[in-house]
N, C-alpha and C. Protein backbone atom coordinates (compact mmCIF):
# COMPACT_ATOMS: atom_id res chain seq x y z
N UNK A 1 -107.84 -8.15 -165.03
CA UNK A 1 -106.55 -8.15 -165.68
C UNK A 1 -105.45 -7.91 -164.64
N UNK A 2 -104.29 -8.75 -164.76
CA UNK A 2 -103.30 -8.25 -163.84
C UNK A 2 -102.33 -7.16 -164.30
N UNK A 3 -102.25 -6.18 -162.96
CA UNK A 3 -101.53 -4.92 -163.32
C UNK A 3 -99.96 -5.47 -163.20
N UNK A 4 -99.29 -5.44 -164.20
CA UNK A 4 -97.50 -5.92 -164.19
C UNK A 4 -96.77 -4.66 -163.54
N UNK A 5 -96.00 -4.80 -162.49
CA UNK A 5 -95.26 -3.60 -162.05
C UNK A 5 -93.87 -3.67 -162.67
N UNK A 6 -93.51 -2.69 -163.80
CA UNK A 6 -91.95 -2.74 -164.55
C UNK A 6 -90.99 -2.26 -163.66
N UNK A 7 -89.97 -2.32 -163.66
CA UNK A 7 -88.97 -2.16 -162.63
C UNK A 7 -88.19 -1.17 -163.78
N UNK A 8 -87.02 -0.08 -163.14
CA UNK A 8 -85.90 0.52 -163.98
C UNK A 8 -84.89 -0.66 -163.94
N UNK A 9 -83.73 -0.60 -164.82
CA UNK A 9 -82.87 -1.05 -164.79
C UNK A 9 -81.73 -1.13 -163.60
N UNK A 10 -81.79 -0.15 -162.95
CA UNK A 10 -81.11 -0.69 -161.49
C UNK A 10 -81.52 -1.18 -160.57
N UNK A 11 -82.87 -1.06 -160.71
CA UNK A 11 -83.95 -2.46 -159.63
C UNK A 11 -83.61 -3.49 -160.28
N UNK A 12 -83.79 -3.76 -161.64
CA UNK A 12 -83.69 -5.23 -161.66
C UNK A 12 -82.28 -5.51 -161.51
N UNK A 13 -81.18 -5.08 -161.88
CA UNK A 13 -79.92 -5.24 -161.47
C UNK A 13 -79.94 -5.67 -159.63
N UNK A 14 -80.51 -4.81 -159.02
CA UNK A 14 -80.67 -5.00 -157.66
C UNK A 14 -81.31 -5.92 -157.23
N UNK A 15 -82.41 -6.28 -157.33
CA UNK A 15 -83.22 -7.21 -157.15
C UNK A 15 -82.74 -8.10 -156.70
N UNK A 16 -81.89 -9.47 -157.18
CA UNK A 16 -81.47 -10.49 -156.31
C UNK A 16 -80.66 -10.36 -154.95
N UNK A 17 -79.80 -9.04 -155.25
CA UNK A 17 -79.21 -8.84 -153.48
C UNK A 17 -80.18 -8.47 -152.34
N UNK A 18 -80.95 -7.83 -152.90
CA UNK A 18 -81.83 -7.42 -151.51
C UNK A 18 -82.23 -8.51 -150.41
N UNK A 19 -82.17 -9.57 -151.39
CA UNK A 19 -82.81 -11.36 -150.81
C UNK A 19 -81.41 -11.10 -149.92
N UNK A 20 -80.01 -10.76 -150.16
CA UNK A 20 -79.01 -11.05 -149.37
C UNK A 20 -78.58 -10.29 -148.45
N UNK A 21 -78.42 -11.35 -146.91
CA UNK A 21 -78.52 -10.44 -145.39
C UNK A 21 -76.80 -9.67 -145.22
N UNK A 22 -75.85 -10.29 -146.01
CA UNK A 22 -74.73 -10.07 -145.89
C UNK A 22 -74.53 -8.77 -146.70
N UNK A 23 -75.37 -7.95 -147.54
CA UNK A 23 -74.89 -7.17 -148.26
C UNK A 23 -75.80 -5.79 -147.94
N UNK A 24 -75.05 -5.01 -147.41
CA UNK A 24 -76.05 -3.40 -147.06
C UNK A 24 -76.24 -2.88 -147.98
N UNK A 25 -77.38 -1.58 -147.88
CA UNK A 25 -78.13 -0.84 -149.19
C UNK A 25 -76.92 -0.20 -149.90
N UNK A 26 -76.00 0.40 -149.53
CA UNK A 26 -74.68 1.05 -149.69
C UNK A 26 -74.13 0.29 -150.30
N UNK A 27 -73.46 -1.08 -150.16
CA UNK A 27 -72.67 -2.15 -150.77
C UNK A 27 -73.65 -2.62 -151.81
N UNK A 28 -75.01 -2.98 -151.78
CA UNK A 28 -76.25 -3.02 -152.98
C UNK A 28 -75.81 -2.18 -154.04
N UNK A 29 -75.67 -0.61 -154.04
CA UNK A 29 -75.92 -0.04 -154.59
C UNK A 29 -74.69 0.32 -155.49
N UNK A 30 -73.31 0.04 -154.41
CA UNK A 30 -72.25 0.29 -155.22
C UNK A 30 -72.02 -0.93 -156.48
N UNK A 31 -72.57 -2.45 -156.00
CA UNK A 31 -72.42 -3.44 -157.03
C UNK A 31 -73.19 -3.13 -158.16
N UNK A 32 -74.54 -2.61 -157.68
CA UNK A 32 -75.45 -1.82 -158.85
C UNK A 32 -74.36 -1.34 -160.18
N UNK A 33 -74.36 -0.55 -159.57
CA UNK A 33 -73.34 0.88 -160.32
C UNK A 33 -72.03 0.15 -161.33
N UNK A 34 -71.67 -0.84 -160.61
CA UNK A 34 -70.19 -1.29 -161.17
C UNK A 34 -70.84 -2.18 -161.51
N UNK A 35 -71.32 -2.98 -161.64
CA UNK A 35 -72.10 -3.98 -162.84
C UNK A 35 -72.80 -3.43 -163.94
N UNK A 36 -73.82 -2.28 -163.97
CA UNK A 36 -73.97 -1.57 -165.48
C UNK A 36 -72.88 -0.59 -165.99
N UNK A 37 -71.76 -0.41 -164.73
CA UNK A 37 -70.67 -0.01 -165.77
C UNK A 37 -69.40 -0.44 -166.66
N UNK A 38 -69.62 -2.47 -166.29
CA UNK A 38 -69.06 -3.11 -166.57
C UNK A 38 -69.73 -3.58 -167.81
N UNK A 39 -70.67 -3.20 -168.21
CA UNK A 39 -71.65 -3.73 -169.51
C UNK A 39 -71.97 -2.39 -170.33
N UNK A 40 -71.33 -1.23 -169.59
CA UNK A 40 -71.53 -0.16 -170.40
C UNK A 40 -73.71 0.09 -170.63
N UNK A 41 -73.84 0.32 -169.26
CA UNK A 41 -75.14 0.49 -169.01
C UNK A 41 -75.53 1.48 -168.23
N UNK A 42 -74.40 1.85 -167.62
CA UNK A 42 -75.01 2.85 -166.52
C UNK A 42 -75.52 4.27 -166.90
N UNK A 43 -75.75 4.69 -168.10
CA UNK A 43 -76.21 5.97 -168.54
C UNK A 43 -77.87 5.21 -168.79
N UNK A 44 -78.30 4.30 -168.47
CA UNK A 44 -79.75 3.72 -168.90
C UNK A 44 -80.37 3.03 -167.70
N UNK A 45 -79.58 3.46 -166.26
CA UNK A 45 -79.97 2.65 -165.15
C UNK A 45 -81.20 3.26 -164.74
N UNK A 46 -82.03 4.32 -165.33
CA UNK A 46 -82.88 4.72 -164.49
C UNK A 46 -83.71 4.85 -165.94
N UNK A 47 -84.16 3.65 -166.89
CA UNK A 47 -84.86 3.11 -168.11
C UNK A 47 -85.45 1.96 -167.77
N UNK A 48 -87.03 2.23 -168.19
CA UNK A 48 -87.72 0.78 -168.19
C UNK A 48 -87.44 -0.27 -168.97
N UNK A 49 -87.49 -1.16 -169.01
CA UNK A 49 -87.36 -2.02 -170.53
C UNK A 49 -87.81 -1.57 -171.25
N UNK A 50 -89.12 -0.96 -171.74
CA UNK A 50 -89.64 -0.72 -173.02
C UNK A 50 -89.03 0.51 -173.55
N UNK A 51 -87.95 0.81 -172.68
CA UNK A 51 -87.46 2.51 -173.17
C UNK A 51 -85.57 1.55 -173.56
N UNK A 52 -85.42 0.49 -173.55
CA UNK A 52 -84.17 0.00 -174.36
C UNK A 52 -84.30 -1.46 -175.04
N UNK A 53 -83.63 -1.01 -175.73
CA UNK A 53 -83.18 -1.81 -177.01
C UNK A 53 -83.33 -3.94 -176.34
N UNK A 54 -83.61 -4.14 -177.31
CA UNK A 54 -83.56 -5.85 -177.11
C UNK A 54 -82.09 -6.38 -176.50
N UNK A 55 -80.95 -5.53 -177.49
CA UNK A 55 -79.61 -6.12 -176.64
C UNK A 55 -79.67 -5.00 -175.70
N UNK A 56 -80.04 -3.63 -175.44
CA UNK A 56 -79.79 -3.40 -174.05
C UNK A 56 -80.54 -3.86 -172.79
N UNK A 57 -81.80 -4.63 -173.00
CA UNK A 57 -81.78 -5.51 -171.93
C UNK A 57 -81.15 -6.68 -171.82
N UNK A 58 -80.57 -6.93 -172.78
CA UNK A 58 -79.67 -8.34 -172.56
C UNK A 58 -78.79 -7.69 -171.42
N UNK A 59 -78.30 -6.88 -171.48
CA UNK A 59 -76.96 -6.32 -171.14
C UNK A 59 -77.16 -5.71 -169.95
N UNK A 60 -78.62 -5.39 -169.41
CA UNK A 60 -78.73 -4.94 -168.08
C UNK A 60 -79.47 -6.82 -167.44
N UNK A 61 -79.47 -7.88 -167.98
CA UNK A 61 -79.58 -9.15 -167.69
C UNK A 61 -77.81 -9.49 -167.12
N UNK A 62 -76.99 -9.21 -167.79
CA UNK A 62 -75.68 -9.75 -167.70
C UNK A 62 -75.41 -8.79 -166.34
N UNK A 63 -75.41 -8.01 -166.35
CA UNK A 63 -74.81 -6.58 -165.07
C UNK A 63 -75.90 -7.32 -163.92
N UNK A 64 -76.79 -8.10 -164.04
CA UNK A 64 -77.77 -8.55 -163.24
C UNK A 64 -76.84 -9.86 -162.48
N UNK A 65 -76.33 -10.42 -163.57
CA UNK A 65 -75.81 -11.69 -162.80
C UNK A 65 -74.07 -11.26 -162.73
N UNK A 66 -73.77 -10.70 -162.97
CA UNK A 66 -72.33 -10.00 -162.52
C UNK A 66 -73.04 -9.61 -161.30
N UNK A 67 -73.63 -8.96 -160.13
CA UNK A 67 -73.65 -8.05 -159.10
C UNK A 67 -74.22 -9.37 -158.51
N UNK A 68 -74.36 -10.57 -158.86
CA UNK A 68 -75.15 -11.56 -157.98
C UNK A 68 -74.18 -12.28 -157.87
N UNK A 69 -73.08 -12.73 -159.04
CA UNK A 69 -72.11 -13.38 -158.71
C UNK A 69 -70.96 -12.82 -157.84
N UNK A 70 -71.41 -11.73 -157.13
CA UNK A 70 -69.81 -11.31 -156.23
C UNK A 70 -70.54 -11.99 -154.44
N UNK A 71 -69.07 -11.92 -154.19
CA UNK A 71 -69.14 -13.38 -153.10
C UNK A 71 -68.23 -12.25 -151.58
N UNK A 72 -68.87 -12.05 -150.98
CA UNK A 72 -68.32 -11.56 -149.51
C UNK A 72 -67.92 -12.13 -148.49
N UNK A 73 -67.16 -11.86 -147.31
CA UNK A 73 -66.38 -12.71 -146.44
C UNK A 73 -67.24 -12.05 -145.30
């Protein structure tokens, strides 16, 4: 059987920047933060999925692509 590793909600929020060389753990972490607090998530950033609601993973999905859509010089 394969063992599934669940992530909290600010890993998966995080997750796609790490792929990115332009953005440090510090700058990672602050987009973290201001993307589940732009969805009104950040009191659940350290919740598995199975510990929130169907729309609160929608909503740590959206804070996911808000922190992927910011663009650096």
């Amino acid at each position: 059987m394969e063992e599934k590793r669940l992530i909290k909600a600010k890993e998966n929020v995080a997750l796609p920047l790490s792929y990115r060389d332009d953005i440090s753990k510090a700058e990672r972490n602050q987009l973290v933060t201001e993307a589940l607090a732009q969805v009104s998530m950040q009191h659940r950033a350290n919740h598995f999925p199975s510990q929130l609601s169907g729309g609160q993973q929608q909503r740590v999905a959206v804070a996911r692509a808000i922190a992927g859509s910011t663009w650096h010089s």
